[in-house]
N, C-alpha and C. Protein backbone atom coordinates (compact mmCIF):
# COMPACT_ATOMS: atom_id res chain seq x y z
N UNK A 1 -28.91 16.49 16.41
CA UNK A 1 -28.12 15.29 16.45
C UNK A 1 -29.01 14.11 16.08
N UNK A 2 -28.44 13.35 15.30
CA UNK A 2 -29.25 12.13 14.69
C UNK A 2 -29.02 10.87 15.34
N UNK A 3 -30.17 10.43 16.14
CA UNK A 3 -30.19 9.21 16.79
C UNK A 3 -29.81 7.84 15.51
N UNK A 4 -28.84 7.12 16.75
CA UNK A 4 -28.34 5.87 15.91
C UNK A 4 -28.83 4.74 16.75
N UNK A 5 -28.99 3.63 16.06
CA UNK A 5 -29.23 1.83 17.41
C UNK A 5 -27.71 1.25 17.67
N UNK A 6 -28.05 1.02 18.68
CA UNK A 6 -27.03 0.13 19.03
C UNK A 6 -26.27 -0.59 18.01
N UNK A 7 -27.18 -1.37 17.44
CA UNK A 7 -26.60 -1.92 16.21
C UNK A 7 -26.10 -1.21 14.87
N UNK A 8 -26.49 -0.17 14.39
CA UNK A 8 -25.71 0.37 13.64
C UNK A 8 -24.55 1.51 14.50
N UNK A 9 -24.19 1.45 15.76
CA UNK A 9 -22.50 1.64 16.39
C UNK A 9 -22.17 0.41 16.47
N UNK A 10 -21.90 -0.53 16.10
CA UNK A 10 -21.64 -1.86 16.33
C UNK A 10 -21.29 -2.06 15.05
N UNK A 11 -21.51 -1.63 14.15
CA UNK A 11 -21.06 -2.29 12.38
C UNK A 11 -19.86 -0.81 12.30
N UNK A 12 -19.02 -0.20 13.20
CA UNK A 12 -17.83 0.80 12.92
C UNK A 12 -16.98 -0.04 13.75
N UNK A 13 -16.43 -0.80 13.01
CA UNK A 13 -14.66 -1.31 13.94
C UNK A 13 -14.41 0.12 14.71
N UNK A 14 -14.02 -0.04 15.70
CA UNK A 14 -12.98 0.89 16.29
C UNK A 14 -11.78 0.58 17.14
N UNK A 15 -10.48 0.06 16.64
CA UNK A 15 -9.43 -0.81 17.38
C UNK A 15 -8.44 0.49 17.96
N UNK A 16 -7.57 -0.14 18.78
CA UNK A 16 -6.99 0.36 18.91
C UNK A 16 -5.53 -0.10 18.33
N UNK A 17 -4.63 1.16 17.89
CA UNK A 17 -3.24 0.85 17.16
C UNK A 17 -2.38 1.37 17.44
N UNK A 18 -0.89 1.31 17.15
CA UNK A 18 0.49 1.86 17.28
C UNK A 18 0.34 2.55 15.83
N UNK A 19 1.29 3.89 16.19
CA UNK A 19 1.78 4.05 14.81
C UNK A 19 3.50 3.80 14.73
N UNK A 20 3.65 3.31 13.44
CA UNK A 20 5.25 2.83 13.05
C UNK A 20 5.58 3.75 12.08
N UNK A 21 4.98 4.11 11.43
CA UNK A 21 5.79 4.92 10.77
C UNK A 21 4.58 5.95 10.45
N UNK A 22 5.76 7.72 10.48
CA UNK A 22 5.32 8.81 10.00
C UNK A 22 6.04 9.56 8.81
N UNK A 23 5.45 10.13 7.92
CA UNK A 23 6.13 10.73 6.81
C UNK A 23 5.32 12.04 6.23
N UNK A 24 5.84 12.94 5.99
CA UNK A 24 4.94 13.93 5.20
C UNK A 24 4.66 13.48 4.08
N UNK A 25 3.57 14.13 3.71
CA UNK A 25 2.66 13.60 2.29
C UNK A 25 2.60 14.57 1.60
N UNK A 26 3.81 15.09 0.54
CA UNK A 26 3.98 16.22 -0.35
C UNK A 26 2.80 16.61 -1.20
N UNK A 27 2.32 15.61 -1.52
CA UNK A 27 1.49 15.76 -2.85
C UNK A 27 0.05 15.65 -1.92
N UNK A 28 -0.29 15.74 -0.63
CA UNK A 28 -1.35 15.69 -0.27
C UNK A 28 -1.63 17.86 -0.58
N UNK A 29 -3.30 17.86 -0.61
CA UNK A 29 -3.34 19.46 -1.28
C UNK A 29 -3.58 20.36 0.22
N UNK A 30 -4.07 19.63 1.32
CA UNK A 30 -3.80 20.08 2.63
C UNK A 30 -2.52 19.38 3.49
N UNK A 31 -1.62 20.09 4.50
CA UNK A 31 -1.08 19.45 5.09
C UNK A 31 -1.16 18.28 5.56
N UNK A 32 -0.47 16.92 5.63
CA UNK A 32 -0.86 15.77 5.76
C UNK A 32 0.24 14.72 6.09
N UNK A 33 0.38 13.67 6.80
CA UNK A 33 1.04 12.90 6.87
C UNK A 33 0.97 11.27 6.72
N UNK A 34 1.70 10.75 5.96
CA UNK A 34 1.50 9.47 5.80
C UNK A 34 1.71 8.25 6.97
N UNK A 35 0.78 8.23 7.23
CA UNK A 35 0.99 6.99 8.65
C UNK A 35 1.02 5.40 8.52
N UNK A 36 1.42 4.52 9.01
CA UNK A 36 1.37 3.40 8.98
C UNK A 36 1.19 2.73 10.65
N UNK A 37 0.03 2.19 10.58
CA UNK A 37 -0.43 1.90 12.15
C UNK A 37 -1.00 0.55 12.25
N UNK A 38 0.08 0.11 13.04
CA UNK A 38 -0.28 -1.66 13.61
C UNK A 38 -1.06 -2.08 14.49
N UNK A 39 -2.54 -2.57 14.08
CA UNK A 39 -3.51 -3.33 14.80
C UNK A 39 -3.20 -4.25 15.27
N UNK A 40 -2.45 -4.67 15.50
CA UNK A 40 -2.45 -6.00 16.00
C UNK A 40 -2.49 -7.23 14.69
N UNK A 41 -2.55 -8.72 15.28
CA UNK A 41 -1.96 -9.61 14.66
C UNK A 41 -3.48 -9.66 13.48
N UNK A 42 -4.45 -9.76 13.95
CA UNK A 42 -5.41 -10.03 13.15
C UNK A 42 -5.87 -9.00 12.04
N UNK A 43 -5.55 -7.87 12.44
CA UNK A 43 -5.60 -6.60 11.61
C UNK A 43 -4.30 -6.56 10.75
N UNK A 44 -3.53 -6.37 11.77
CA UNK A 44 -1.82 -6.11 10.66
C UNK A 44 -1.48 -4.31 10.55
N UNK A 45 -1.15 -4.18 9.45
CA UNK A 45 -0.41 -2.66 9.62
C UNK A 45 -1.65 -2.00 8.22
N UNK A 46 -2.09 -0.94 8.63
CA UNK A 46 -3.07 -0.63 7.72
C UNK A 46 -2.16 1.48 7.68
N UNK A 47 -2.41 1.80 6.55
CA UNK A 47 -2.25 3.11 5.91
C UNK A 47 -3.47 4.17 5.99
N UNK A 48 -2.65 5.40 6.60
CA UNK A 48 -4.10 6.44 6.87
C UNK A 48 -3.28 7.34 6.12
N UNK A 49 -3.80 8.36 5.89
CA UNK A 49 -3.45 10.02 5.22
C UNK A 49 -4.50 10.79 6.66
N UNK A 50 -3.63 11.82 7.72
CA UNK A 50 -3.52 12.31 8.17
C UNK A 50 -3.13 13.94 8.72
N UNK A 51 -4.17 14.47 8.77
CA UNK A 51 -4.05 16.28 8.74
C UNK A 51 -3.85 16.97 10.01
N UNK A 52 -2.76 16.18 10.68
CA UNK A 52 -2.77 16.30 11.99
C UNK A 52 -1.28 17.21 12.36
N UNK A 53 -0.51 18.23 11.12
CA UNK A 53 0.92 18.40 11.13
C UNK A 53 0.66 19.23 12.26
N UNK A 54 -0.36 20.36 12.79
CA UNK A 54 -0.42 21.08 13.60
C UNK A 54 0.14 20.85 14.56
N UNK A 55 -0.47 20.13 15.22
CA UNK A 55 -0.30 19.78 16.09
C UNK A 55 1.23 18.36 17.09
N UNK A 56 1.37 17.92 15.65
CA UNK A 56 2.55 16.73 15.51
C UNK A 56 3.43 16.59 14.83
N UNK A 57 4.57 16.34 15.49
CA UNK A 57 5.63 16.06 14.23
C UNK A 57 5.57 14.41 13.84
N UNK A 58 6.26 14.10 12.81
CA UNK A 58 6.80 12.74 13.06
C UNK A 58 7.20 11.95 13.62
N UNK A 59 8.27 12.50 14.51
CA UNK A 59 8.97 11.82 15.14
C UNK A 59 8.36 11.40 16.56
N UNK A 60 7.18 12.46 16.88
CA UNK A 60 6.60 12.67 17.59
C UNK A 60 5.17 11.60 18.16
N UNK A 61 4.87 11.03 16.47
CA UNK A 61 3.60 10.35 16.25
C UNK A 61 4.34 8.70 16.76
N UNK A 62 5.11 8.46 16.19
CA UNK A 62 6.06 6.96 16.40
C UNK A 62 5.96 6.44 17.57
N UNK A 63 5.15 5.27 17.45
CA UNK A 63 4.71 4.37 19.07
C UNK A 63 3.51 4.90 19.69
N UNK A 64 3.13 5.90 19.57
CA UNK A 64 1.90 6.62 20.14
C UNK A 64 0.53 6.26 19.41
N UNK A 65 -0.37 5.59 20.16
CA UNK A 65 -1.18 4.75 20.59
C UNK A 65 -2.45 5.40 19.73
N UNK A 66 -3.33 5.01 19.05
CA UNK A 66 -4.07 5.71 18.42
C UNK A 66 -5.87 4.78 18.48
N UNK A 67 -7.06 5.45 18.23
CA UNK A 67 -8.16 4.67 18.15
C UNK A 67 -8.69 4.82 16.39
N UNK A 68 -8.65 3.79 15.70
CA UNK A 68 -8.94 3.93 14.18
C UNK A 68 -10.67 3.23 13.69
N UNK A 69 -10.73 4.02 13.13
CA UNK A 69 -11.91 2.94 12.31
C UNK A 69 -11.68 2.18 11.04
N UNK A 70 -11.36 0.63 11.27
CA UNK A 70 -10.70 -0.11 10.42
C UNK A 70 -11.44 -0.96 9.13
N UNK A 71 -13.05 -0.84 9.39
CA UNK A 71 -13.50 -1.10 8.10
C UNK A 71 -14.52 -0.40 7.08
N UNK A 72 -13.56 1.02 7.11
CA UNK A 72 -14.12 1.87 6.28
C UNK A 72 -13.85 1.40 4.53
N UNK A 73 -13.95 1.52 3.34
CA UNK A 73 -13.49 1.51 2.52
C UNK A 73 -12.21 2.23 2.00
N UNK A 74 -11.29 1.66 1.13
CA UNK A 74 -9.83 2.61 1.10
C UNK A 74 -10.55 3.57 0.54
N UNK A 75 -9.78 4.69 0.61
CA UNK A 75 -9.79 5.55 0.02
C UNK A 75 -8.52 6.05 -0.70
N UNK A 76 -9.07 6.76 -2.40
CA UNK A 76 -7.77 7.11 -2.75
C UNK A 76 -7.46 8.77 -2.72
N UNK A 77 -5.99 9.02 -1.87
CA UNK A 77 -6.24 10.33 -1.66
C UNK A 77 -4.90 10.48 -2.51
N UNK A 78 -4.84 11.65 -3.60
CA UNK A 78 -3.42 11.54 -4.51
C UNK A 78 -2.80 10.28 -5.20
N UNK A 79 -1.84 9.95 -4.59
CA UNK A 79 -1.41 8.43 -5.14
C UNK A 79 -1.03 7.82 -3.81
N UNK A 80 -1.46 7.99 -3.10
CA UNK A 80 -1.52 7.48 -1.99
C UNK A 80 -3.37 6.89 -1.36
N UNK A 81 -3.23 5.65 -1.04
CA UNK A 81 -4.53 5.25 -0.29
C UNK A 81 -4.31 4.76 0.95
N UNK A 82 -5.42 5.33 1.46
CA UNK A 82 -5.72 5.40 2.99
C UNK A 82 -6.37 4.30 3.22
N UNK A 83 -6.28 3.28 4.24
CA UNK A 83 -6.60 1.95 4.14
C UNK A 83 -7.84 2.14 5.87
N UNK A 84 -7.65 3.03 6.09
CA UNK A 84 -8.26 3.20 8.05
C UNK A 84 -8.14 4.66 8.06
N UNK A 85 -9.11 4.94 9.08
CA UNK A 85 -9.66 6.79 9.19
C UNK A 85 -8.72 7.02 11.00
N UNK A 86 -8.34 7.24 11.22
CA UNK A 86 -8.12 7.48 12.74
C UNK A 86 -8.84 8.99 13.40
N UNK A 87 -9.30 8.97 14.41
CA UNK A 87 -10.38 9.95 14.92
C UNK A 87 -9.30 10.66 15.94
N UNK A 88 -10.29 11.80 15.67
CA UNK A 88 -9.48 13.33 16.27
C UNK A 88 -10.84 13.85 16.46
N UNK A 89 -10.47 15.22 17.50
CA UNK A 89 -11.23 16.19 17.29
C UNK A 89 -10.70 17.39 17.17
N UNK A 90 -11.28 18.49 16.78
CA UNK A 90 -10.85 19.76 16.50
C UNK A 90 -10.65 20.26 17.70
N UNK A 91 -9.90 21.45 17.63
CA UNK A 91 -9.73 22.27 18.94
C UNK A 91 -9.88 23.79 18.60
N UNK A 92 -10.16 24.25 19.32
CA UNK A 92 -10.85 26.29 19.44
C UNK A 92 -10.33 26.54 18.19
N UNK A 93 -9.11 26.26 17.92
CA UNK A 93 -8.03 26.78 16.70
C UNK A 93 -8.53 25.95 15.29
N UNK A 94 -9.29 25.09 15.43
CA UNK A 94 -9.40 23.86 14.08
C UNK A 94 -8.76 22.92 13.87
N UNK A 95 -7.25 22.96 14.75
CA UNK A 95 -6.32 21.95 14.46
C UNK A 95 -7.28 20.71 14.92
N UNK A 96 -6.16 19.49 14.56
CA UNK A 96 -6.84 18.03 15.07
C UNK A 96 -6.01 17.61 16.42
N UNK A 97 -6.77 17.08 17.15
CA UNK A 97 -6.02 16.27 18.29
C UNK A 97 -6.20 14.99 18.10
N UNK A 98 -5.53 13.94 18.08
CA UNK A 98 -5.54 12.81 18.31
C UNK A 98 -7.07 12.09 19.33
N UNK A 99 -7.80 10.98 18.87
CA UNK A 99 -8.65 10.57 19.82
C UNK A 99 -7.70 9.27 20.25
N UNK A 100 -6.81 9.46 21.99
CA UNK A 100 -6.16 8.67 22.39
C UNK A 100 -6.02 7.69 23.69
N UNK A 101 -6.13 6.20 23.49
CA UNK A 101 -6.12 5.71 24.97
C UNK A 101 -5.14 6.52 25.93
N UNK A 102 -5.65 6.86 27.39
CA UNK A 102 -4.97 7.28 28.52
C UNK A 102 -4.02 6.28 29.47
N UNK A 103 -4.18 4.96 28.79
CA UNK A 103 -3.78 3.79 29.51
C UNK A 103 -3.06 2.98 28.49
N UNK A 104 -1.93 2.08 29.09
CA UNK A 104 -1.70 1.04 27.34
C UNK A 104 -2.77 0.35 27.18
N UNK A 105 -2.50 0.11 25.91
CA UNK A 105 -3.77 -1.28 25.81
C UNK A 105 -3.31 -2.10 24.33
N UNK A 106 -3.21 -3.02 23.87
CA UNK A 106 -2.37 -3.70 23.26
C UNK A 106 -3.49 -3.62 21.85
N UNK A 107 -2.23 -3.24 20.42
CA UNK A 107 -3.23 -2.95 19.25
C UNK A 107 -3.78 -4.34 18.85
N UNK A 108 -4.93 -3.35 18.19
CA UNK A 108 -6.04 -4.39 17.65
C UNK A 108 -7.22 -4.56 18.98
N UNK A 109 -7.04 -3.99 20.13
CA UNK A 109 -8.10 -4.06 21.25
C UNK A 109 -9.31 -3.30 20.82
N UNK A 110 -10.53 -3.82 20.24
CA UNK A 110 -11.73 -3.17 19.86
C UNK A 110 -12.44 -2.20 20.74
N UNK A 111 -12.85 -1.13 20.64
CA UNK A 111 -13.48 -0.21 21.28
C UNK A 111 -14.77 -0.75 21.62
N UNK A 112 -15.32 -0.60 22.75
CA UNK A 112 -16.39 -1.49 23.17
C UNK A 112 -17.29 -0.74 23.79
């Protein structure tokens, strides 16, 4: 494991967000879903591409509270770009789990 400083964990936004909208992402080449997740007022609504169908449906993801890293560079995945990475971890199986507050906490609240 590769030691980091304080200061370089300190240059990864990590907010917390809602998601508003979920959609499958046909043309993604692994399973995937198109998300749209609201930081809050100063952030706004930023776009992820998401490999999380295992485990989630759509309807399922909507309002549920998420931790993102918001100043990564976009990325273009298909014809779709991903504007924010949201963190998961794998489980025994490989699927992704959501990395999720246990408490509310209002989007755009920075991970600290």
């Amino acid at each position: 494991m590769q030691t980091i400083s304080w200061d370089d964990f300190l240059k990864v936004e990590l907010h917390v967000g809602r998601i508003v909208s979920a959609a499958l992402f046909p043309e993604a080449k692994k399973p995937a879903y198109m998300l749209q997740v609201d930081f809050g007022r100063d952030i706004g609504i930023r776009k992820s591409s998401a490999q999380i169908t295992d485990l989630y449906k759509p309807e399922d993801l909507v309002g549920k509270l998420v931790v993102g890293a918001v100043n990564f560079p976009n990325k273009q995945i298909g014809p779709f770009i991903s504007e924010c990475l949201l963190t998961g971890f794998h489980n025994d199986s490989g699927e992704v789990a959501l990395c999720v507050p246990d408490k509310p906490v209002a989007p755009g609240t920075k991970l600290l």
